[in-house]
N, C-alpha and C. Protein backbone atom coordinates (compact mmCIF):
# COMPACT_ATOMS: atom_id res chain seq x y z
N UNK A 1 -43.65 -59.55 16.99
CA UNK A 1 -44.35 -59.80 18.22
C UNK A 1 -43.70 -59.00 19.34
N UNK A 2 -44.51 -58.45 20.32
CA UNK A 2 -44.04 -57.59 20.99
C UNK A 2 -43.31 -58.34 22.27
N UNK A 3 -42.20 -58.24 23.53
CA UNK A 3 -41.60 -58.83 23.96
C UNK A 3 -42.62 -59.29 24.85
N UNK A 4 -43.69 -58.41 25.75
CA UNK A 4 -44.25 -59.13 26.63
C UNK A 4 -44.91 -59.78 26.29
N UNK A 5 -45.42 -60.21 24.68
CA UNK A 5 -46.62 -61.11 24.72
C UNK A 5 -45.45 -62.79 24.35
N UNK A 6 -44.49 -62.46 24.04
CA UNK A 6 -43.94 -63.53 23.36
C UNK A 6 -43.57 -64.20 24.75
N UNK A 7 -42.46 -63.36 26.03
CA UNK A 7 -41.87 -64.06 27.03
C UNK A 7 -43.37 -64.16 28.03
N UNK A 8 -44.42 -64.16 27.83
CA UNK A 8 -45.10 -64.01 28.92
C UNK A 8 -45.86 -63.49 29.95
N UNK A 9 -46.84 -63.62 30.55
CA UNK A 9 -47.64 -62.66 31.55
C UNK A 9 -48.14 -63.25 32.42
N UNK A 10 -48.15 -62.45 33.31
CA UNK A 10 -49.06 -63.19 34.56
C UNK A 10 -49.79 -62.18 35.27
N UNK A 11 -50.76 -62.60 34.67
CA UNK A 11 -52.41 -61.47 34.74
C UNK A 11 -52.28 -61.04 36.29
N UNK A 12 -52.46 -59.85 36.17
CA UNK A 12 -52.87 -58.93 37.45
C UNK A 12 -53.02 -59.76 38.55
N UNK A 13 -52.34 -59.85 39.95
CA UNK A 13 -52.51 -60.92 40.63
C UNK A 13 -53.62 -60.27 41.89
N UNK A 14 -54.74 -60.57 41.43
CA UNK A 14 -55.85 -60.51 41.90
C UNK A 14 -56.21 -61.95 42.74
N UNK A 15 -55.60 -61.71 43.90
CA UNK A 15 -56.02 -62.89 44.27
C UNK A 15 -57.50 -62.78 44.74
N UNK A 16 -58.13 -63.82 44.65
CA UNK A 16 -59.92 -63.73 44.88
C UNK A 16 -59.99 -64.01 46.16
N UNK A 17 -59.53 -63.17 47.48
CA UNK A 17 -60.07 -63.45 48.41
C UNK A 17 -60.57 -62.24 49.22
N UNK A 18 -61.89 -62.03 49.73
CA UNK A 18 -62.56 -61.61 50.37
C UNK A 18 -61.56 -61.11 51.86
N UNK A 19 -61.64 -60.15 52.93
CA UNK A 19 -60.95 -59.95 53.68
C UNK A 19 -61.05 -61.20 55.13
N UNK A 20 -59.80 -61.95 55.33
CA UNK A 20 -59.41 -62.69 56.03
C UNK A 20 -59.48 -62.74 57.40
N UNK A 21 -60.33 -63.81 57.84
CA UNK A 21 -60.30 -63.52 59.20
C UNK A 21 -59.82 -64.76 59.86
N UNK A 22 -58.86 -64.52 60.73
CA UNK A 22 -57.98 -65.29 61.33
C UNK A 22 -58.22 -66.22 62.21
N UNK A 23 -58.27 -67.21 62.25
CA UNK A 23 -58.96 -67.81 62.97
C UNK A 23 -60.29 -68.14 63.56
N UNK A 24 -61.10 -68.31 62.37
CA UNK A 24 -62.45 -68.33 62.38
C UNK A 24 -63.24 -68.66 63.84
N UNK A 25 -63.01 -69.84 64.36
CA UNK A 25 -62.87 -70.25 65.35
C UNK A 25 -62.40 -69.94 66.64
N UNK A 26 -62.65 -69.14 66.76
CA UNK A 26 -61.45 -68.06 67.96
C UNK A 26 -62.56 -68.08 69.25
N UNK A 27 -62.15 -68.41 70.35
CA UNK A 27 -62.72 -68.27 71.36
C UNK A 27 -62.84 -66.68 71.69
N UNK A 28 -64.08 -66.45 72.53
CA UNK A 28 -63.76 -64.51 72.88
C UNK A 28 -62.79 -64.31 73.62
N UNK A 29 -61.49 -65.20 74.09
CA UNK A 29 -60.76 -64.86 74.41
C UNK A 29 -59.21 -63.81 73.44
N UNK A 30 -59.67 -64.74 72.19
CA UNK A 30 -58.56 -64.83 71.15
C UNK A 30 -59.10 -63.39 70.58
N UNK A 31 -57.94 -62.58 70.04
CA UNK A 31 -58.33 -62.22 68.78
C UNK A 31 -57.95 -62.68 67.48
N UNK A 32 -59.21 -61.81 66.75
CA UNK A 32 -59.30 -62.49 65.60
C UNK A 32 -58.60 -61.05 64.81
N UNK A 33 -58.08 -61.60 63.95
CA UNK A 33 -56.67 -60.33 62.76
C UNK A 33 -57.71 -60.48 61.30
N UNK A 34 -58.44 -59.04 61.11
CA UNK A 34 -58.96 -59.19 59.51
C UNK A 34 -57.72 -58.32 58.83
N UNK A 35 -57.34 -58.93 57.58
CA UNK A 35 -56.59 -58.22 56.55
C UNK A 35 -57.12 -57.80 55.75
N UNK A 36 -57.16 -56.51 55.36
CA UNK A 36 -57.63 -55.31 54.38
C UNK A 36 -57.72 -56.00 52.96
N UNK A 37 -58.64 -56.00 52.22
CA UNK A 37 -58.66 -56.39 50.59
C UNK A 37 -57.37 -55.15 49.72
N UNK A 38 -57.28 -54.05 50.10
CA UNK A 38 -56.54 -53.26 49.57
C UNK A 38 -55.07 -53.27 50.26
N UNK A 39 -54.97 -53.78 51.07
CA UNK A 39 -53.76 -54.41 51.39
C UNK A 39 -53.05 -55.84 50.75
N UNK A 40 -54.26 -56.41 49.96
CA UNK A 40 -53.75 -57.87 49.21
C UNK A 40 -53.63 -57.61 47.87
N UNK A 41 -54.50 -56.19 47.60
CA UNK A 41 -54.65 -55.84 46.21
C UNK A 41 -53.03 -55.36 45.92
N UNK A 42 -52.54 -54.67 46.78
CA UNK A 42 -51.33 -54.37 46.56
C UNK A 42 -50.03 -54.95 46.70
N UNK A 43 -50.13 -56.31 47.37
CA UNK A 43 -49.39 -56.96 47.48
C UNK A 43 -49.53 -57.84 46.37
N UNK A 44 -50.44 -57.82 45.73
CA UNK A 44 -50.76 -58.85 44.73
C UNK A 44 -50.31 -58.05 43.49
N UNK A 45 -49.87 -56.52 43.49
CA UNK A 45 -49.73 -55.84 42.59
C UNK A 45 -48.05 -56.33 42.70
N UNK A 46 -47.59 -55.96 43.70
CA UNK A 46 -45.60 -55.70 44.02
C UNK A 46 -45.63 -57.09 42.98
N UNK A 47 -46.07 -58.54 43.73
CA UNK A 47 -46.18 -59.72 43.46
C UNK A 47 -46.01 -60.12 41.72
N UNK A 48 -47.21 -59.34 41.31
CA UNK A 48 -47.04 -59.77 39.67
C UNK A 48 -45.86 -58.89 38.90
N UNK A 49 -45.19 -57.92 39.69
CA UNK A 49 -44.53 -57.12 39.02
C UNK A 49 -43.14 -57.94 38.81
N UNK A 50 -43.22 -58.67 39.96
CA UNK A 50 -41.72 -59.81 40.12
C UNK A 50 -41.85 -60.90 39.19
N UNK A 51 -43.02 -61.39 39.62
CA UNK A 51 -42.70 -62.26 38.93
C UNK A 51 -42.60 -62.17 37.05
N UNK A 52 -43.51 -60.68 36.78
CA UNK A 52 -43.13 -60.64 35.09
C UNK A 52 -41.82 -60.21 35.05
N UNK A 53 -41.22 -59.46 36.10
CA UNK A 53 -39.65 -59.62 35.91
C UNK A 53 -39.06 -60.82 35.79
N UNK A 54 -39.57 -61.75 36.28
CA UNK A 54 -38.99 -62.96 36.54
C UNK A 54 -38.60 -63.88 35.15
N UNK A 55 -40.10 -63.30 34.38
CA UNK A 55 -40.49 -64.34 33.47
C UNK A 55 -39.74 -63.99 32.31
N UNK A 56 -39.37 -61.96 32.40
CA UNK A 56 -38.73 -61.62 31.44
C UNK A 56 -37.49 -61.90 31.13
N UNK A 57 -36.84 -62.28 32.32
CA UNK A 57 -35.72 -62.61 32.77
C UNK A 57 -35.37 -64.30 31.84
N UNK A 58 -36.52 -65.14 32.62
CA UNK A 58 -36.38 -66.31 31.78
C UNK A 58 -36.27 -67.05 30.32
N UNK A 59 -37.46 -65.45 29.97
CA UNK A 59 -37.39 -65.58 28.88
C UNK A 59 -35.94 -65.43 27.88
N UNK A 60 -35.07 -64.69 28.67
CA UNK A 60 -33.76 -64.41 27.90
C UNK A 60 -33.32 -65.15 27.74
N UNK A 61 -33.17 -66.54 28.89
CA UNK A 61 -32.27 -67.55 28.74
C UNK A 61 -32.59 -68.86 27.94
N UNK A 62 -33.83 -68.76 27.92
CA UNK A 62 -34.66 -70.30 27.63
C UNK A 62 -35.28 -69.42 26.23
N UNK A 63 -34.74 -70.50 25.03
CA UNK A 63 -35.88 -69.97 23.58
C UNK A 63 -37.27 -70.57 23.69
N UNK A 64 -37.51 -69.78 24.26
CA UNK A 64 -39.40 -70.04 24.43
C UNK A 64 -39.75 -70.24 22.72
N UNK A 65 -39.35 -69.85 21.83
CA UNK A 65 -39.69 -69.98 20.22
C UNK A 65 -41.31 -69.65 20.34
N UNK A 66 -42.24 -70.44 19.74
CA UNK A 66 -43.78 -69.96 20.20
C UNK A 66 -44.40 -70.85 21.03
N UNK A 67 -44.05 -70.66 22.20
CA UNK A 67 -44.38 -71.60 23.27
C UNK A 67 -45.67 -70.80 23.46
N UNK A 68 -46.85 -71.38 23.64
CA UNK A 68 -48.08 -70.66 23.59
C UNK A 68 -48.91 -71.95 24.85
N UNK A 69 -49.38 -71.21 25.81
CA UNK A 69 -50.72 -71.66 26.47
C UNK A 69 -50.40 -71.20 27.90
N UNK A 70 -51.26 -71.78 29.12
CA UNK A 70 -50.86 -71.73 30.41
C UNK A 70 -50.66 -72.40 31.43
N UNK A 71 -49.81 -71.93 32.14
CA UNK A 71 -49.25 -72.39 33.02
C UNK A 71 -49.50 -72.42 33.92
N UNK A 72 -49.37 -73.06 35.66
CA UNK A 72 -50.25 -73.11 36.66
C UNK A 72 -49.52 -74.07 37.13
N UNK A 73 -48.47 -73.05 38.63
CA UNK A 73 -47.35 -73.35 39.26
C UNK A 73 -48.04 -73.13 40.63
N UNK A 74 -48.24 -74.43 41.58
CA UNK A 74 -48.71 -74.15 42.84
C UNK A 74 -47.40 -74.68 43.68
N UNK A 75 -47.19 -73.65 44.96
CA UNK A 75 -46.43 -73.87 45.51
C UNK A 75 -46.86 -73.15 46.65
N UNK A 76 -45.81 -73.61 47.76
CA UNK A 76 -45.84 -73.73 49.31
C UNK A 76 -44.54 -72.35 49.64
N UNK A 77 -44.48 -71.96 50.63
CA UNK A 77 -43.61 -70.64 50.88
C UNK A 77 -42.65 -71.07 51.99
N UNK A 78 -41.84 -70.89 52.36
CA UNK A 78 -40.65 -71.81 53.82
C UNK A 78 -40.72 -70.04 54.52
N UNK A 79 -39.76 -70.63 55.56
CA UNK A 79 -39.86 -68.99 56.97
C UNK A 79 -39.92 -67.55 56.38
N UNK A 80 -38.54 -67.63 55.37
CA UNK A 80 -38.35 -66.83 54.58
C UNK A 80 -38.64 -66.18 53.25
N UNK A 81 -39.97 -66.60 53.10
CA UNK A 81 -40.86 -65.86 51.69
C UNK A 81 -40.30 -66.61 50.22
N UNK A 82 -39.81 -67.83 50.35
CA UNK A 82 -39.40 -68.21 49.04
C UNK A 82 -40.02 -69.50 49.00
N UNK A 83 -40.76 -69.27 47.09
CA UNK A 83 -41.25 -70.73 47.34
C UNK A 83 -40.62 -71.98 47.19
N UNK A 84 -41.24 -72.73 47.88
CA UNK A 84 -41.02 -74.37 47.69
C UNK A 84 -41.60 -75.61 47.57
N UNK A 85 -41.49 -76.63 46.93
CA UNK A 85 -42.48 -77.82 47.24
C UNK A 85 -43.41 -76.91 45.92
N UNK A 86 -42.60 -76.79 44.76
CA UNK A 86 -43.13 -76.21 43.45
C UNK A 86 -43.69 -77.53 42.46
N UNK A 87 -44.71 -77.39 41.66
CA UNK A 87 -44.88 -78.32 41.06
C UNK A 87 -45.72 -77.83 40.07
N UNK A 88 -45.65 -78.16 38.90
CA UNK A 88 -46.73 -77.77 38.00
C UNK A 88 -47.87 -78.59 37.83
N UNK A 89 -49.29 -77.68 37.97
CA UNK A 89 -50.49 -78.19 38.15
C UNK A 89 -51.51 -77.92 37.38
N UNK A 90 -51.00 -76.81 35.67
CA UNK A 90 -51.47 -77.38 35.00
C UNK A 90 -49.97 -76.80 34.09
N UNK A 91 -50.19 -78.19 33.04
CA UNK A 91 -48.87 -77.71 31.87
C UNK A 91 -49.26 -77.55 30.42
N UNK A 92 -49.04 -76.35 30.10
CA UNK A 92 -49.43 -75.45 28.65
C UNK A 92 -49.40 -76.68 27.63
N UNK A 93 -48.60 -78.14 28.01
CA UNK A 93 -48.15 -78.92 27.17
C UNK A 93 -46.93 -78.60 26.13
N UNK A 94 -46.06 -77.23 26.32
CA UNK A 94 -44.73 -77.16 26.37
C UNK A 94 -43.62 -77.54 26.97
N UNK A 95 -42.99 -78.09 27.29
CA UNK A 95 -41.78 -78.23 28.26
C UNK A 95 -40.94 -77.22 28.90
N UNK A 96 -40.78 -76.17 27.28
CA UNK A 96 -39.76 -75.18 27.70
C UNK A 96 -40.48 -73.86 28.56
N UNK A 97 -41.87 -73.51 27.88
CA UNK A 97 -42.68 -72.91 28.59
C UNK A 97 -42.83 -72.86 30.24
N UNK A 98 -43.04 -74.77 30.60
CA UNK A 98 -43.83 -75.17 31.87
C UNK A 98 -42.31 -74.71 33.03
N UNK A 99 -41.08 -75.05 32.42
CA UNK A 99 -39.83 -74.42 32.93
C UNK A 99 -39.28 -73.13 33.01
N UNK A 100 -39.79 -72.74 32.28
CA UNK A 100 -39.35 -70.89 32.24
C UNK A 100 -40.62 -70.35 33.20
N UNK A 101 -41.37 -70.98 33.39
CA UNK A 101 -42.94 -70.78 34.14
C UNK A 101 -42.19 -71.11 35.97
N UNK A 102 -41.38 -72.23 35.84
CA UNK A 102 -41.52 -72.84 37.33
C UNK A 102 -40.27 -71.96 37.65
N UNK A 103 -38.99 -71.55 36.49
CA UNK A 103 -37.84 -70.92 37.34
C UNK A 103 -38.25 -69.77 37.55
N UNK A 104 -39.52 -69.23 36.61
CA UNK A 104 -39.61 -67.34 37.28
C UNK A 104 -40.52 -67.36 38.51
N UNK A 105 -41.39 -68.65 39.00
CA UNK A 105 -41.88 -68.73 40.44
C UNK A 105 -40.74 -68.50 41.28
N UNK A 106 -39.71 -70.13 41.08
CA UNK A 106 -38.83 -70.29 42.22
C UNK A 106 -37.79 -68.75 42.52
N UNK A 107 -38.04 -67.90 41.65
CA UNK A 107 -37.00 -66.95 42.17
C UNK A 107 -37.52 -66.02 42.69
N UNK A 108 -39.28 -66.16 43.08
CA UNK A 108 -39.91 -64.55 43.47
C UNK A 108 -39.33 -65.09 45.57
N UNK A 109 -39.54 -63.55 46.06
CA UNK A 109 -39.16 -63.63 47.24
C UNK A 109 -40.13 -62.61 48.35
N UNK A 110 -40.45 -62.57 49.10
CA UNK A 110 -41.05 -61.95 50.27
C UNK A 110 -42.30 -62.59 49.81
N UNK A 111 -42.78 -63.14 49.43
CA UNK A 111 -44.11 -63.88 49.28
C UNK A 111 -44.26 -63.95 50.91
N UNK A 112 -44.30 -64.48 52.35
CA UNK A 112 -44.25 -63.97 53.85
C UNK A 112 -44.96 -63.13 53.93
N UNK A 113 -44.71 -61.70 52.94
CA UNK A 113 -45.35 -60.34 53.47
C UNK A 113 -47.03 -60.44 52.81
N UNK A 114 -47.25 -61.58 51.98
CA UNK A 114 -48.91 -61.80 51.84
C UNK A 114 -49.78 -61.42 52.78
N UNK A 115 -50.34 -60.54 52.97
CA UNK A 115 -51.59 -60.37 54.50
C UNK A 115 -52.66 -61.17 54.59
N UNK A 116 -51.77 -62.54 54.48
CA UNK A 116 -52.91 -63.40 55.41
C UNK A 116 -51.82 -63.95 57.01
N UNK A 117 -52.73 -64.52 57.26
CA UNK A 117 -52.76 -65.45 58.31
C UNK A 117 -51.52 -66.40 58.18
N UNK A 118 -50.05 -66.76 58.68
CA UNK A 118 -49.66 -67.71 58.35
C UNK A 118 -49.29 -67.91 56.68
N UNK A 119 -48.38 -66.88 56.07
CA UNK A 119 -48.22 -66.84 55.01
C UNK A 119 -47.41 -68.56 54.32
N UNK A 120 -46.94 -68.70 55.15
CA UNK A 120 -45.71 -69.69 55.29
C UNK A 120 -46.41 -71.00 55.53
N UNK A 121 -47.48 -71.21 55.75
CA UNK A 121 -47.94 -72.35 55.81
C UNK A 121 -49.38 -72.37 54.43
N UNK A 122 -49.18 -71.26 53.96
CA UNK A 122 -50.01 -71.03 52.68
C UNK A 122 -50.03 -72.02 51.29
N UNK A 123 -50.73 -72.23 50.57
CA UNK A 123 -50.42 -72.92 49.34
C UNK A 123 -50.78 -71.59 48.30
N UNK A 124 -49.90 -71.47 47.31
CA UNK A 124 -50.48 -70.62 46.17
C UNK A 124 -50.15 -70.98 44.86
N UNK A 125 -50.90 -69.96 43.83
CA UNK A 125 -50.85 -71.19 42.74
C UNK A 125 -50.61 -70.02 41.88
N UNK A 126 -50.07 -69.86 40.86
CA UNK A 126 -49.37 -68.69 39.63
C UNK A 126 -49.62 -68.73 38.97
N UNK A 127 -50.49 -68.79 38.24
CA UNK A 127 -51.38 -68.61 36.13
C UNK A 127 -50.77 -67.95 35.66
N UNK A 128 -50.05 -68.39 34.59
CA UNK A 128 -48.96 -67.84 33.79
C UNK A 128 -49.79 -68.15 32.26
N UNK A 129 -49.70 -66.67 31.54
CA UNK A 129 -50.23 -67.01 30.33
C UNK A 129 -48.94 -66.78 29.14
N UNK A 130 -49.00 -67.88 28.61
CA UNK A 130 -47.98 -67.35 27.20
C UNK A 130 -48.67 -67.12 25.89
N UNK A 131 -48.38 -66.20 25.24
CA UNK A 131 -49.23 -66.03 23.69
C UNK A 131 -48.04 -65.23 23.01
N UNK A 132 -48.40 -65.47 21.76
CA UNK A 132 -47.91 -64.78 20.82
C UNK A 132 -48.44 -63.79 20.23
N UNK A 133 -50.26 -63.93 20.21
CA UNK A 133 -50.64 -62.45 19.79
C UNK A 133 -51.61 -61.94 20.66
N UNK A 134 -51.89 -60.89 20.61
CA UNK A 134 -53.34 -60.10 21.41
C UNK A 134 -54.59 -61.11 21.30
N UNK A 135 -54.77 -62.04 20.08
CA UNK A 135 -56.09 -62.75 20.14
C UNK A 135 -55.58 -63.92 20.70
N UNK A 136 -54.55 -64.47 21.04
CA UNK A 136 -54.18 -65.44 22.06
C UNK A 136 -54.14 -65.37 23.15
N UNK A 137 -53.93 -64.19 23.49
CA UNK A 137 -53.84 -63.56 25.01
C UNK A 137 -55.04 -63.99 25.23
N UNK A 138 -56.32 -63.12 24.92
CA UNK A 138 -57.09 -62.82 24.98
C UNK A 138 -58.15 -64.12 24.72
N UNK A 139 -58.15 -65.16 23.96
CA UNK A 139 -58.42 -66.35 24.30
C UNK A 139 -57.74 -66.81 25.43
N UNK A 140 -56.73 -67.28 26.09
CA UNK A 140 -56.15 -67.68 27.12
C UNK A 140 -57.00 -67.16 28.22
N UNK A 141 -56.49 -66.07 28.38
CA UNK A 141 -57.20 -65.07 29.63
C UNK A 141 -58.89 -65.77 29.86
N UNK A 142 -60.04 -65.67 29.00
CA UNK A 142 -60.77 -66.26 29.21
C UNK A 142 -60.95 -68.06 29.50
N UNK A 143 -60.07 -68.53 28.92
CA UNK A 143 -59.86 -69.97 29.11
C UNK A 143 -59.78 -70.04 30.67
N UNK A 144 -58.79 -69.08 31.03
CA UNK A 144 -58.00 -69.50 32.60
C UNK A 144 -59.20 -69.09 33.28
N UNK A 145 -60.32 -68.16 33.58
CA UNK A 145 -60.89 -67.29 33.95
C UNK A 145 -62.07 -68.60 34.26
N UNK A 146 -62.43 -69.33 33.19
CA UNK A 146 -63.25 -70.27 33.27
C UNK A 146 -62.67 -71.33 34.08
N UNK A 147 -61.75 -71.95 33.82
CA UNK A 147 -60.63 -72.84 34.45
C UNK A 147 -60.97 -72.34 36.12
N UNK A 148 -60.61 -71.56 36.19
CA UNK A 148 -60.42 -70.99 37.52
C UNK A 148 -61.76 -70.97 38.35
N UNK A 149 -63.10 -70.86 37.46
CA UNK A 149 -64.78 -70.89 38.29
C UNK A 149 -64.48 -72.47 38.59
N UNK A 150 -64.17 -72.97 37.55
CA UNK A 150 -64.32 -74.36 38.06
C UNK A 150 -63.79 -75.33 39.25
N UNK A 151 -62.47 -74.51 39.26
CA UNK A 151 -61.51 -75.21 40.41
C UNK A 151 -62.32 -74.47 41.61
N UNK A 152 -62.68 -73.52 41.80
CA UNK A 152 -62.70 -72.82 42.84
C UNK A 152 -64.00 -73.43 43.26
N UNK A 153 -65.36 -73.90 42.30
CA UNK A 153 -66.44 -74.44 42.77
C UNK A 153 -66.49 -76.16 43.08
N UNK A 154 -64.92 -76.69 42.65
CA UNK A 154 -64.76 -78.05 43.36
C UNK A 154 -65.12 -78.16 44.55
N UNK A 155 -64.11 -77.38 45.36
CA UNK A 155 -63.94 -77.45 46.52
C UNK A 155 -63.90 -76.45 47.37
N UNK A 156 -64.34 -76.52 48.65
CA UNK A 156 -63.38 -75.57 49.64
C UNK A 156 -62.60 -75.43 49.37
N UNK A 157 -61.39 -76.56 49.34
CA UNK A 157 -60.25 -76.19 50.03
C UNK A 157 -59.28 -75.46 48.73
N UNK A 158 -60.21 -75.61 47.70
CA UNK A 158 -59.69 -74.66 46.89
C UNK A 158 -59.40 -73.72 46.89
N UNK A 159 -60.53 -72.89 47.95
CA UNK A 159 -60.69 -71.35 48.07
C UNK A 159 -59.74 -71.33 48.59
N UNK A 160 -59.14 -71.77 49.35
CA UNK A 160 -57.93 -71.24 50.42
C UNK A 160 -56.42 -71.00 49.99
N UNK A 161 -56.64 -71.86 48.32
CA UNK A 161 -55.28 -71.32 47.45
C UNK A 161 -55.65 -70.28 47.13
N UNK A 162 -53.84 -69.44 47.72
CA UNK A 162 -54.06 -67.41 47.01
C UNK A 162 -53.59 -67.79 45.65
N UNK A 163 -54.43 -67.25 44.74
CA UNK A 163 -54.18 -67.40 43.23
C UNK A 163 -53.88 -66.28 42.72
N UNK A 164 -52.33 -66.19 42.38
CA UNK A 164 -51.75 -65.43 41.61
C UNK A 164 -52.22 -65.24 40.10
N UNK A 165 -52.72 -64.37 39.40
CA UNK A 165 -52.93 -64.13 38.14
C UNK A 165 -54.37 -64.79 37.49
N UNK A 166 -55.04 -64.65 38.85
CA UNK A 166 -56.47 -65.23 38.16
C UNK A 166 -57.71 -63.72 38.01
């Protein structure tokens, strides 16, 4: 099995949001700040690059053995771009997985430089896929993909989580 499919992935972080406008509500006094989609595309690129460092990283320490499914780590960001107020929100039903999932979140950093609005008062959420082969991946990936229409057509306030790796 090849290393990245065994320690982990976290799909292209495409977060699904349309370009941001700041303060919807803005009197014509205020301005309003839109952020570029190709400015999130790329931050969402730096973003997944850390955190599969992260995961590769974890993977060294923790025997993932065939920890297989996904993961789905939402968390809050403090002044300084690191998250906090981490919790897992959905669990692969591994243990060692849902932990090697939450320590390669807690160690990503400049999350702040997100181009939205108030990065720091943001909620975001991390889809972490684990597989062991290409047809696991590849089931997963669609699992989450579906997973993900659904959360997002709950609610509003769904939309407003930046979703890492959906």
């Amino acid at each position: 099995m090849s290393t990245l499919m065994k320690t982990g992935l976290a799909l292209g972080l495409a977060a699904s949001l349309t370009p941001i406008a700041a303060n919807a509500g803005a009197t014509p006094s205020q301005d309003i700040v839109v952020r570029s989609q190709s400015a999130m595309e790329q931050w969402a690129s730096d973003t997944t690059r850390d955190l599969n460092r992260q995961l590769n990283i974890g993977a060294k320490h923790k025997n993932l053995g065939s920890a297989q499914g996904i993961v789905q780590v939402r968390f809050e960001t403090d002044a300084s771009g690191k998250p906090v107020n981490l919790e897992v929100y959905r669990s692969s039903g591994n243990p060692t997985a849902d932990r090697t999932a939450t320590w390669a979140v807690r160690r990503l950093d400049g999350l702040n430089d997100a181009p939205v609005n108030n990065a720091a008062g943001a909620r975001f959420q991390a889809n972490i896929i684990f597989a062991n082969t290409r047809a696991d991946k590849q089931r997963f990936v669609a699992e989450l993909a579906t997973s993900e229409r659904v959360r997002l057509a709950r609610s509003v306030a769904e939309s407003e989580v930046i979703s890492l790796g959906s």
